[in-house]
Protein backbone atom coordinates (compact mmCIF):
# COMPACT_ATOMS: atom_id res chain seq x y z
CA UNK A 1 -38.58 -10.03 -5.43
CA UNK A 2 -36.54 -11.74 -8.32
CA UNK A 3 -36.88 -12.79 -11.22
CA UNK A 4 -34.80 -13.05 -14.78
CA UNK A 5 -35.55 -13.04 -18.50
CA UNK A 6 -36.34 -16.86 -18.37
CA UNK A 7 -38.70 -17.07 -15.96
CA UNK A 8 -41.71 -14.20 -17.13
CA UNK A 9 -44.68 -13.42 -15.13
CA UNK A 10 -46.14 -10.58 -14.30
CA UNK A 11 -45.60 -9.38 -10.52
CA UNK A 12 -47.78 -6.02 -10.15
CA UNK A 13 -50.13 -4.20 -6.98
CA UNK A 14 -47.47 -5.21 -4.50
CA UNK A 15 -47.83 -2.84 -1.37
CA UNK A 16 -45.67 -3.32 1.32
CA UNK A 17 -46.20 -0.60 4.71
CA UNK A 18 -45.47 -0.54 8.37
CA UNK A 19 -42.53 -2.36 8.29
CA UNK A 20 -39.20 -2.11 10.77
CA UNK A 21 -35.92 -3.99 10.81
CA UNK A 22 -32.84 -4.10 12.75
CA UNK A 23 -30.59 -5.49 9.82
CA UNK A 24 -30.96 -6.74 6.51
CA UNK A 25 -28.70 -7.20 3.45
CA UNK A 26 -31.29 -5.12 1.15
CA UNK A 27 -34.20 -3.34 2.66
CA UNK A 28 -36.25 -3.34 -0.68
CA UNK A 29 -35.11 -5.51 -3.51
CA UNK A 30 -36.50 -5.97 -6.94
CA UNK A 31 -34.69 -7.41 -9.95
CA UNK A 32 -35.59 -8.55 -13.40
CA UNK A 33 -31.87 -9.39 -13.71
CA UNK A 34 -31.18 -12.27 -11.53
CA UNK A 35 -29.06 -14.49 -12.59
CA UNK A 36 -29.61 -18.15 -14.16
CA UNK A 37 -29.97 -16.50 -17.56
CA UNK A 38 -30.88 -19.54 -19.97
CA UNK A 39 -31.97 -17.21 -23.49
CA UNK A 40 -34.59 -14.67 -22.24
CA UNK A 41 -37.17 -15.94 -23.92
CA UNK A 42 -39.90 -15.10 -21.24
CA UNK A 43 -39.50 -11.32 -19.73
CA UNK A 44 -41.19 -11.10 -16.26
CA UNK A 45 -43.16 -7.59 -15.57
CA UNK A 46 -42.96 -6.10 -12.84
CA UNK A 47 -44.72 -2.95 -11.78
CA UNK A 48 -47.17 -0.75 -9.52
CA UNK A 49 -44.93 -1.08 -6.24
CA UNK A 50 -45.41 0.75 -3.46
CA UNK A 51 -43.25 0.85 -0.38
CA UNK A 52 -44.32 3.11 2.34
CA UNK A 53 -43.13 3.79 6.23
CA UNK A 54 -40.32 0.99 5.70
CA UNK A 55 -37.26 1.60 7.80
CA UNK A 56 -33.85 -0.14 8.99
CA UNK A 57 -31.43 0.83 11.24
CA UNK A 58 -28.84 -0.84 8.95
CA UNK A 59 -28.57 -2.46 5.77
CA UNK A 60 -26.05 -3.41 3.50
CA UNK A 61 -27.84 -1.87 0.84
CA UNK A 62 -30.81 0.27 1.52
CA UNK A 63 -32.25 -0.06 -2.26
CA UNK A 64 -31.83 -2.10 -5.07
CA UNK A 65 -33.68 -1.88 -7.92
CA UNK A 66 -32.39 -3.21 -11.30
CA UNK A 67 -34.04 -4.21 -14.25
CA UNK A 68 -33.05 -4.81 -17.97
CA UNK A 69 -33.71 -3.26 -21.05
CA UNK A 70 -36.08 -6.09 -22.16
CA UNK A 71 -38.23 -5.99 -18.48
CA UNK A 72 -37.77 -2.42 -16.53
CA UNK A 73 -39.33 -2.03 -13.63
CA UNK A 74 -41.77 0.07 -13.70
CA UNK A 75 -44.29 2.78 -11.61
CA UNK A 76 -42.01 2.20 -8.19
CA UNK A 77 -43.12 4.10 -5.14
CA UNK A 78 -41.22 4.63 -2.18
CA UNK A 79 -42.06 7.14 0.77
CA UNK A 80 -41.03 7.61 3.91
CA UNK A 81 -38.17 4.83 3.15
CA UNK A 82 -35.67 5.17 6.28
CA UNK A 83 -32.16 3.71 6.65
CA UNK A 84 -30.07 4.92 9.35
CA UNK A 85 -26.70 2.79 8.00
CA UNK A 86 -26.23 1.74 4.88
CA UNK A 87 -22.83 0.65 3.13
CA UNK A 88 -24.52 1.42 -0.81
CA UNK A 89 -27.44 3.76 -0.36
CA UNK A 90 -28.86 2.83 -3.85
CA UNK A 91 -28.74 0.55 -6.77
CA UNK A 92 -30.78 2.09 -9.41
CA UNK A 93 -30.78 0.65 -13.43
CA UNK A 94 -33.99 0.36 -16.05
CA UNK A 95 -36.68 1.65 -14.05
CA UNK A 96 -39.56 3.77 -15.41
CA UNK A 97 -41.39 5.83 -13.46
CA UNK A 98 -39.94 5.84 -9.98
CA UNK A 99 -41.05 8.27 -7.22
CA UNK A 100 -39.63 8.92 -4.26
CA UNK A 101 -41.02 11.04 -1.45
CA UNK A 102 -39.30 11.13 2.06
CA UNK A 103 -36.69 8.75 1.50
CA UNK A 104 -33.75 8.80 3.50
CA UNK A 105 -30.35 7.03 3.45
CA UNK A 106 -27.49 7.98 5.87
CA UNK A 107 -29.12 10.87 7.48
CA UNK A 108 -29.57 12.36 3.49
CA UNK A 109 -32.45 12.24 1.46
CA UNK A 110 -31.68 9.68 -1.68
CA UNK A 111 -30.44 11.48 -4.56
CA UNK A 112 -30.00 9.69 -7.87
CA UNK A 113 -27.98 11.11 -10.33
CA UNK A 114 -28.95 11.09 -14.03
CA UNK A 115 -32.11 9.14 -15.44
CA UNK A 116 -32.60 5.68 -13.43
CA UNK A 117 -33.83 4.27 -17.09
């Protein structure tokens, strides 16, 4: 799911569960910072995502979720995440409130360092 500061809308109770792929480039994606930045004069929301029992045996990267300062993500739920290769286990900027329960990149469990805000 993308979106940038010019295009606004609100994208919110997405659930996503019971999913299984071979390959992908990112296994979950969100972004409030796409590009095609025009003035950011509309901030999308996003928030109130839940992925559960996702897994794939490889992925470039196995999570990316960046937003900006003007539209974090926010309230981001991810259990029992599985990716069994991964070049870039995690991309992780402006997001408030993530949880992460059972999440596991390269045989580890996903460890962020510092705040992801």
């Amino acid at each position: 799911v993308k979106a940038n500061l010019d295009r606004g809308g609100e994208v919110e109770r997405v659930r996503v569960r019971d999913v299984q792929v071979a390959r992908t480039d990112r296994l979950v994606q969100l972004t409030t910072a796409y590009h095609s930045y025009r003035g950011g004069q509309a901030p999308p929301t996003f928030r109130d995502v839940h992925v559960r029992r996702v897994r794939a045996d490889r992925a470039t990267v196995a999570v990316d979720a960046v937003g900006v300062p003007e539209a974090p993500l926010s309230d981001l739920h991810l259990t029992d995440v599985e990716v069994r290769a991964a070049d870039t286990p995690a991309v992780v900027r402006h997001v408030r409130g993530l949880v992460t329960d059972g999440v596991r990149i390269n045989g580890a469990p996903l460890v962020l360092a510092g705040s992801a805000s």
